[in-house]
Protein backbone atom coordinates (compact mmCIF):
# COMPACT_ATOMS: atom_id res chain seq x y z
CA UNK A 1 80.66 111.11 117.96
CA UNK A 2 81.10 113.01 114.65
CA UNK A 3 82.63 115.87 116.51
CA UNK A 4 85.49 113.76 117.81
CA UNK A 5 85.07 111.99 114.35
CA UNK A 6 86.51 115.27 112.72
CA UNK A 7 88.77 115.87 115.28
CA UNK A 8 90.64 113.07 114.89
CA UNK A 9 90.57 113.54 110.92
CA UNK A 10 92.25 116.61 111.44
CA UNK A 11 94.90 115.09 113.76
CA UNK A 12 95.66 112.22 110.99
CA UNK A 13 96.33 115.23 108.00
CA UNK A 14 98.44 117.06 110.61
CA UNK A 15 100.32 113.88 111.38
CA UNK A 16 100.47 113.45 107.68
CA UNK A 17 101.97 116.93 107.70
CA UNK A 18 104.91 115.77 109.82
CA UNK A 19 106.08 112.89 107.76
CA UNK A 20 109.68 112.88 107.43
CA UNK A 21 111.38 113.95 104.21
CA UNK A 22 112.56 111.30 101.82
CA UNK A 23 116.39 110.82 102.88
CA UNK A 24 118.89 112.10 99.95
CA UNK A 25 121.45 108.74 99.15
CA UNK A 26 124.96 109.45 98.72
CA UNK A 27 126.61 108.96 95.84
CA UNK A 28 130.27 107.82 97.74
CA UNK A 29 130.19 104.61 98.62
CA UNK A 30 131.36 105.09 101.95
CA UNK A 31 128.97 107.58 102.89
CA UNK A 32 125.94 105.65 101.49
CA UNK A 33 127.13 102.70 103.64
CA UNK A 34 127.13 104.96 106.80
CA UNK A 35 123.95 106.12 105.72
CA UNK A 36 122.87 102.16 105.14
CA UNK A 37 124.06 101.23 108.57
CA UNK A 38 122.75 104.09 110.35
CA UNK A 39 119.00 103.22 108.94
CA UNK A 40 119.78 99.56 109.84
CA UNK A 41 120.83 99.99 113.00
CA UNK A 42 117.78 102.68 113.77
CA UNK A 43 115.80 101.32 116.83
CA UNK A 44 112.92 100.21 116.98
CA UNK A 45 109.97 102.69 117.34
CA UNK A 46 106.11 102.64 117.84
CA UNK A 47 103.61 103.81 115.55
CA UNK A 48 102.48 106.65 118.36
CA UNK A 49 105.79 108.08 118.78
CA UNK A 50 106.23 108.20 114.94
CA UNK A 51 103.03 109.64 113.92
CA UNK A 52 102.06 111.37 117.05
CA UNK A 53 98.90 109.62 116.76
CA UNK A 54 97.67 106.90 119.63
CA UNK A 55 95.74 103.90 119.60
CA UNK A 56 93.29 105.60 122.21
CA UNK A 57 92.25 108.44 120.37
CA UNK A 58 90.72 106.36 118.01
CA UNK A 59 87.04 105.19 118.96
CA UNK A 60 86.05 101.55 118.86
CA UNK A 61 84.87 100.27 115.71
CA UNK A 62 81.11 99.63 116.74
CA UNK A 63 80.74 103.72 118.01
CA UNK A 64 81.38 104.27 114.49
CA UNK A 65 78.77 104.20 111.39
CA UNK A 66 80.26 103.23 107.83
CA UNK A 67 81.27 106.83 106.75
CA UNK A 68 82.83 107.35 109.65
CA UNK A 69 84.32 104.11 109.35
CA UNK A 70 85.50 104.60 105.60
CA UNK A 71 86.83 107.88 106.24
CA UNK A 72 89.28 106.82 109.30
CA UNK A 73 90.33 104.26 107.22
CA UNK A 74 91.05 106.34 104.21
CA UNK A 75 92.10 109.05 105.97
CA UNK A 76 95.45 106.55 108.25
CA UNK A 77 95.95 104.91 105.06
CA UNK A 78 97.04 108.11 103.30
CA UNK A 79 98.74 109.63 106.40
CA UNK A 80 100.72 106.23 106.76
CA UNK A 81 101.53 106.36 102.74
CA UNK A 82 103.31 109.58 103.62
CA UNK A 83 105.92 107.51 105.85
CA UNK A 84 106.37 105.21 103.05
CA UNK A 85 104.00 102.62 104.83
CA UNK A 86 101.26 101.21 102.59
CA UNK A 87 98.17 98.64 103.92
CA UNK A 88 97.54 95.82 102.06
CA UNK A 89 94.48 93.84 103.07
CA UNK A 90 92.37 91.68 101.00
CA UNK A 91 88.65 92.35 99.10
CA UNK A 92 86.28 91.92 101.10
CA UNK A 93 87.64 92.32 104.59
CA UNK A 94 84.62 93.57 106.16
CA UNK A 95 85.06 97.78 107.37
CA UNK A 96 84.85 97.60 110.93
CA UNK A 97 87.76 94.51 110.75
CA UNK A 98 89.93 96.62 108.75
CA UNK A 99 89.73 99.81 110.87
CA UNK A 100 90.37 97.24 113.93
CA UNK A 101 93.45 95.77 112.24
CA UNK A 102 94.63 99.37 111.69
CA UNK A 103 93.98 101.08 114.55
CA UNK A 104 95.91 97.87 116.08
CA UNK A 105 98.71 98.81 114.41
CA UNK A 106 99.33 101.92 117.03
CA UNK A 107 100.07 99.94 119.84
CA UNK A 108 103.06 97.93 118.20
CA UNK A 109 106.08 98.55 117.31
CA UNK A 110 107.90 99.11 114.16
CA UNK A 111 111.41 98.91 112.84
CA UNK A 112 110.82 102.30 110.36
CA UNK A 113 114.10 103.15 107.96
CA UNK A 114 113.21 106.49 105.92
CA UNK A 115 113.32 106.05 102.57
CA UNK A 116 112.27 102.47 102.32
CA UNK A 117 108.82 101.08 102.49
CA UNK A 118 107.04 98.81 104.80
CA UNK A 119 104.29 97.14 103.47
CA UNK A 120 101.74 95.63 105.91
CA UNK A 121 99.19 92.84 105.23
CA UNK A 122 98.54 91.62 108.87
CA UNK A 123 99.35 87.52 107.24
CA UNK A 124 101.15 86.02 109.71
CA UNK A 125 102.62 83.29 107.26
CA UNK A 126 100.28 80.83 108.95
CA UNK A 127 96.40 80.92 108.02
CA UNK A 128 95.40 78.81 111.51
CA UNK A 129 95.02 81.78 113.87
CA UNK A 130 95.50 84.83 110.92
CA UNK A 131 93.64 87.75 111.96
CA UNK A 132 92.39 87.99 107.75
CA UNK A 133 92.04 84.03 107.83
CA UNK A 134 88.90 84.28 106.74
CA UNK A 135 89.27 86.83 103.78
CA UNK A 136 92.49 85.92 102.42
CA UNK A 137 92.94 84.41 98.80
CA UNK A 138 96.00 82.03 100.02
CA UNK A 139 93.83 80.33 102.68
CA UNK A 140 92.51 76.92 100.53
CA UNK A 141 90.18 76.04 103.39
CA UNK A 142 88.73 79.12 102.48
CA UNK A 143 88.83 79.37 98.97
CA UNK A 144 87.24 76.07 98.45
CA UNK A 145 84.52 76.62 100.47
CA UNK A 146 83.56 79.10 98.13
């Protein structure tokens, strides 16, 4: 498994390597507002055809030992940072859930604008049904029970 293990690390820089440029804002109003429409009006894309990366060439969570584990994790994290998307999940969301959650993440779909950020914490709004339900800080059930 380690082979494919560092095989897939070294897909995730090169996918980091492809990360579009920042987009340049124009000064002139009416250009910026093109620009602002244009980004608005980009359609919707998937987390494959944006990175290059797929949900299937990343093992299931229980082939994988903690340092391979951690170093997935760290190693999407950054790549994602690079398209201006940052993870968010809360302490103590256990390894193996938080590679899950983020290797999820490649079979949905994502409205990406360049140059803006997209910050994901996988809450739905709703702690009945969450997928961090029972790690997140807003969840009162939860936080009394502790």
């Amino acid at each position: 498994m380690q082979k494919h293990v560092d095989q897939l690390l070294t897909d995730i820089r090169q996918a980091k390597e492809k990360a579009p440029e920042k987009p340049v804002f124009s000064d002139n109003y009416k250009e910026y507002e093109a620009q602002m429409l244009a980004l608005e009006d980009a359609p919707e894309t998937t987390y494959e055809k944006l990175t290059g990366l797929s949900y299937e060439q990343f093992p299931p969570s229980n082939t994988l030992n903690e340092v391979q584990l951690t170093d997935l994790i760290n190693s999407i994290t950054e790549t994602l940072k690079a398209y201006d998307i940052w993870i968010e999940l809360p302490e103590g969301v256990p390894l193996a859930k938080r590679y899950n959650l983020i290797r999820e993440l490649f079979t949905e779909k994502i409205n990406y604008m360049p140059g803006f950020s997209n910050h994901i914490d996988f809450c739905s709004g709703t702690c009945e049904g969450c997928k961090i339900e029972n790690y997140c800080p807003s969840n009162l059930e939860n936080s009394e029970a502790s």
